[in-house]
N, C-alpha and C. Protein backbone atom coordinates (compact mmCIF):
# COMPACT_ATOMS: atom_id res chain seq x y z
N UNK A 1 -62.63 -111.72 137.74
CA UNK A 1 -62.55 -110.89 136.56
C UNK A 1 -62.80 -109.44 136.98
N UNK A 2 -61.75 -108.72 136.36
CA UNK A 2 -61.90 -107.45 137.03
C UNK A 2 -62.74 -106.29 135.79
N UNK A 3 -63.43 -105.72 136.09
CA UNK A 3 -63.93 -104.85 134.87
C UNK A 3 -63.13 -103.68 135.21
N UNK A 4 -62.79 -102.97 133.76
CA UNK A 4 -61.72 -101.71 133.67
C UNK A 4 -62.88 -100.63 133.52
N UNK A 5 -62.57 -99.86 133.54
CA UNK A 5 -63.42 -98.09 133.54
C UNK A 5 -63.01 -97.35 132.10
N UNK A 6 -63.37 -96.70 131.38
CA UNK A 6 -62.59 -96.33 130.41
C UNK A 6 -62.44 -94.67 130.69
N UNK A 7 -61.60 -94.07 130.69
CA UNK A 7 -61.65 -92.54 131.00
C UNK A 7 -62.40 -91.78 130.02
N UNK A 8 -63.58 -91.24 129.74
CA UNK A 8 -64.00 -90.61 128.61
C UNK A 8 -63.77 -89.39 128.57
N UNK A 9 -63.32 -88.50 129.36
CA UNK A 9 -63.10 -87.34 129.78
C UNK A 9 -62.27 -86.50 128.36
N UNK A 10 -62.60 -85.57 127.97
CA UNK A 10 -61.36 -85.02 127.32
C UNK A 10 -60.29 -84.03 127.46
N UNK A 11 -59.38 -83.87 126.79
CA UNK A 11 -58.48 -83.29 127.41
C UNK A 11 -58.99 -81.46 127.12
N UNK A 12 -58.48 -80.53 127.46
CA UNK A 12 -58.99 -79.31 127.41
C UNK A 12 -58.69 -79.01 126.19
N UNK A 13 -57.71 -79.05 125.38
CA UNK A 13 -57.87 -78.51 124.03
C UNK A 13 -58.55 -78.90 123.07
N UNK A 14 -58.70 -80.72 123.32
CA UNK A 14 -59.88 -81.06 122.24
C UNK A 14 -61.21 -80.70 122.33
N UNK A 15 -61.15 -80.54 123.73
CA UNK A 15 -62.94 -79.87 124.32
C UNK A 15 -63.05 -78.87 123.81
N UNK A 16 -62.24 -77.78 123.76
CA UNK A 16 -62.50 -76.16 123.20
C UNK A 16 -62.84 -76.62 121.87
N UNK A 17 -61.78 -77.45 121.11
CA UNK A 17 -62.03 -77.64 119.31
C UNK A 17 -63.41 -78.08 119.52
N UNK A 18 -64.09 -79.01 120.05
CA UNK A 18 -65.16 -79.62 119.96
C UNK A 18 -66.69 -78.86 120.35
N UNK A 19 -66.26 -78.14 121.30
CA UNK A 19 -67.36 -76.59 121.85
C UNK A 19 -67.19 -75.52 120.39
N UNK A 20 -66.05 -75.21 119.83
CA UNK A 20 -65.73 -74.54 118.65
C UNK A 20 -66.69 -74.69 117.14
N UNK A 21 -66.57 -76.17 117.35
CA UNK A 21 -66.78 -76.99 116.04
C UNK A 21 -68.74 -77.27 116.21
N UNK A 22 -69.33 -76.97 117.29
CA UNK A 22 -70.29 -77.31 117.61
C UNK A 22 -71.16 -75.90 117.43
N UNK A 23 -70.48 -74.65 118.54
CA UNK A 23 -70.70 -73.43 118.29
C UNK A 23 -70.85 -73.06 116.45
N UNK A 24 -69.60 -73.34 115.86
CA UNK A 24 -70.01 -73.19 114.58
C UNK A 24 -71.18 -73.27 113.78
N UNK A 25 -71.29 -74.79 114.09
CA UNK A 25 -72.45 -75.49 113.34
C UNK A 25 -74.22 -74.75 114.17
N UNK A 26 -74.03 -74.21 114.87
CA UNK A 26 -75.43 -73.78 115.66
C UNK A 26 -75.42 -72.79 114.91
N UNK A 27 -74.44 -71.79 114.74
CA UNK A 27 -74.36 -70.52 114.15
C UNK A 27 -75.06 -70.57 112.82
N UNK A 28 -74.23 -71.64 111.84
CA UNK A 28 -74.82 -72.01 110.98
C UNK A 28 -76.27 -72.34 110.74
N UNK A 29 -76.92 -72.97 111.40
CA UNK A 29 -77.85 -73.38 111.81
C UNK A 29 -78.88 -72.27 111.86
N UNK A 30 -78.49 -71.91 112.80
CA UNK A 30 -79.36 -70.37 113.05
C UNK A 30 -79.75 -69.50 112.01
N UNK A 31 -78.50 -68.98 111.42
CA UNK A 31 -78.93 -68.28 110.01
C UNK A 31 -79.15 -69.07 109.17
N UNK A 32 -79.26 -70.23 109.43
CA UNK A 32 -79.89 -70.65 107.64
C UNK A 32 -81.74 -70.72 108.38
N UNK A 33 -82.14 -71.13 109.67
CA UNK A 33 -83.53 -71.01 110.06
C UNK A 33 -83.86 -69.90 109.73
N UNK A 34 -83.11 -68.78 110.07
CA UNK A 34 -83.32 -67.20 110.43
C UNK A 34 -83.99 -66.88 108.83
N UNK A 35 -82.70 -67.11 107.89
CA UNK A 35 -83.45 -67.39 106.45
C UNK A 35 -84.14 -67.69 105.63
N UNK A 36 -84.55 -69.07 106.66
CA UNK A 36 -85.67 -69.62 105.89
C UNK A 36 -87.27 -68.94 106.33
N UNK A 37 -87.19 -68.81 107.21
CA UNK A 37 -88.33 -68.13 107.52
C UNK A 37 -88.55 -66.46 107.43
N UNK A 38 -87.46 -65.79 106.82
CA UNK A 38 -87.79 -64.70 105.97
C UNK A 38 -87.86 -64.64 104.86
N UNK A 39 -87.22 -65.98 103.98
CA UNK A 39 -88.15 -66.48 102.79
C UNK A 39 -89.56 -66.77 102.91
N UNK A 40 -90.15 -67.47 103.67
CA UNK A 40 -91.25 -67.34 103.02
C UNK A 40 -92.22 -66.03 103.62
N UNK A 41 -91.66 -65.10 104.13
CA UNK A 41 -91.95 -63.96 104.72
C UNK A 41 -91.88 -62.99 103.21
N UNK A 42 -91.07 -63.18 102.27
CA UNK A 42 -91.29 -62.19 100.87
C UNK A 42 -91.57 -63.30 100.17
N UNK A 43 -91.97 -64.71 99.99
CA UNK A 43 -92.68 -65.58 99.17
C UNK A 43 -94.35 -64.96 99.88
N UNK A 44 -94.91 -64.91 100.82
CA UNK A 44 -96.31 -63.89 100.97
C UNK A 44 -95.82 -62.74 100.70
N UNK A 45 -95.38 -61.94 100.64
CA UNK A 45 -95.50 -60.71 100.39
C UNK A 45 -95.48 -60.60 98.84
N UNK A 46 -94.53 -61.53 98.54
CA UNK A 46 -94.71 -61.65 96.58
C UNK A 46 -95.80 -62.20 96.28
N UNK A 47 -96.59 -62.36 96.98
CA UNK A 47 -98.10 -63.60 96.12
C UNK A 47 -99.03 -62.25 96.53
N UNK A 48 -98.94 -61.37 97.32
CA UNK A 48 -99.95 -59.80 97.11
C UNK A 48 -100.04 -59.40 95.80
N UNK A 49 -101.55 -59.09 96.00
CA UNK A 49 -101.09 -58.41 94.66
C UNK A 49 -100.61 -56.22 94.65
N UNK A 50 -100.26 -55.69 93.66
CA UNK A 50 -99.52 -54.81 94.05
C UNK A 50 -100.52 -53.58 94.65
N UNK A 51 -102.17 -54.10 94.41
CA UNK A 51 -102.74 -52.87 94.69
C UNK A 51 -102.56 -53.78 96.52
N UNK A 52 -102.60 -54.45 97.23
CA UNK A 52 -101.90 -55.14 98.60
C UNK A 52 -101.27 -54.33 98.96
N UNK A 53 -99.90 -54.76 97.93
CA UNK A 53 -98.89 -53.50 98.76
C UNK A 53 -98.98 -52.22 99.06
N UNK A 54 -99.32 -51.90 98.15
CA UNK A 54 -99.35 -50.00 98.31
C UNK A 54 -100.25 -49.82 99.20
N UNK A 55 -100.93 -50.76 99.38
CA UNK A 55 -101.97 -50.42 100.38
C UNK A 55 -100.72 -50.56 102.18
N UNK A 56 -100.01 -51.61 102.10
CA UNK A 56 -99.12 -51.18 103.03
C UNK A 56 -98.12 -50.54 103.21
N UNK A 57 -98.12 -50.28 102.01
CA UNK A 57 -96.82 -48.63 101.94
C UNK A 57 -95.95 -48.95 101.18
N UNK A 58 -95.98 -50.25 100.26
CA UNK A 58 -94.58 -50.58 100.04
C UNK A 58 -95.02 -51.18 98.63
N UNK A 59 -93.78 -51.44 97.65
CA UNK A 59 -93.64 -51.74 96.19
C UNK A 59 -93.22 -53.00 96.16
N UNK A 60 -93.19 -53.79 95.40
CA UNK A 60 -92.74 -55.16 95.29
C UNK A 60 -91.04 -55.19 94.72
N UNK A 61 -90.69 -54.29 94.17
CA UNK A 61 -89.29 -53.85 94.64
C UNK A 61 -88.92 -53.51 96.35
N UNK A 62 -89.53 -53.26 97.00
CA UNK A 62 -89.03 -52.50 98.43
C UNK A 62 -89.30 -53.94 99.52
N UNK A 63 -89.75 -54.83 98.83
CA UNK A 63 -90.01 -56.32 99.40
C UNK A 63 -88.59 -56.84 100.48
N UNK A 64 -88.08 -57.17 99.53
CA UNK A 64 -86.00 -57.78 100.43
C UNK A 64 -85.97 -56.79 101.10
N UNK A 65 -86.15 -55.14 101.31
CA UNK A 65 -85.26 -53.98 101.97
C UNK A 65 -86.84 -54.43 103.59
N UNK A 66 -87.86 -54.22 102.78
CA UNK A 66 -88.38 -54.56 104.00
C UNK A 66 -88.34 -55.48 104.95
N UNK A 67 -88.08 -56.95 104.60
CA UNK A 67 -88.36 -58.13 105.26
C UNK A 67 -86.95 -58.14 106.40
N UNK A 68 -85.43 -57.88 105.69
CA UNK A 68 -84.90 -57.79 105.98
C UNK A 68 -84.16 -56.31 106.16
N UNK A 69 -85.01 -55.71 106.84
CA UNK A 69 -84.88 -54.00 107.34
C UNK A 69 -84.03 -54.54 108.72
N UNK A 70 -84.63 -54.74 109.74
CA UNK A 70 -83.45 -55.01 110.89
C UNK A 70 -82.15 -55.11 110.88
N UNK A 71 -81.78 -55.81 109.81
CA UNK A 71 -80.11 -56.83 109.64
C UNK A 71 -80.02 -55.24 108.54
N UNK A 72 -80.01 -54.91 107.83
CA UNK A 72 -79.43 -53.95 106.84
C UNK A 72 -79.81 -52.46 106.66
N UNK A 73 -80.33 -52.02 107.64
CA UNK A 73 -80.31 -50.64 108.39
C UNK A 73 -80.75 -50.06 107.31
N UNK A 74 -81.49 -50.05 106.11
CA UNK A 74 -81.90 -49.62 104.90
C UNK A 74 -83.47 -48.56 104.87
């Protein structure tokens, strides 16, 4: 009895779709972590109270522009 091998290899274009389709989903991935953890970065900053803030320079309106100051050049 002879045992067969099966080729698992793929061919190059399904590999790119599949590196593509994978890349995607990390991307995804990433910014939704990236997100979640600057939510709860203005969920503390919203539980200060406002004499807190001003004490760090900032209004509970200026909360989103701060947390996410890097990404929106604001």
């Amino acid at each position: 009895m002879t045992l067969q091998t099966t080729d698992t290899s793929f061919a190059p274009a399904l590999r790119a779709r599949i590196d593509a389709f994978f890349a995607t989903l990390g991307m995804g991935l990433n910014a939704y972590m990236e997100s979640r953890s600057r939510m709860h970065q203005i969920n503390r900053l919203n539980a200060l109270s406002d004499k807190d803030l001003s004490a760090m320079g900032l209004t509970r309106d200026e909360i989103p522009r701060h947390v996410f100051r890097d990404l929106l050049y604001l």
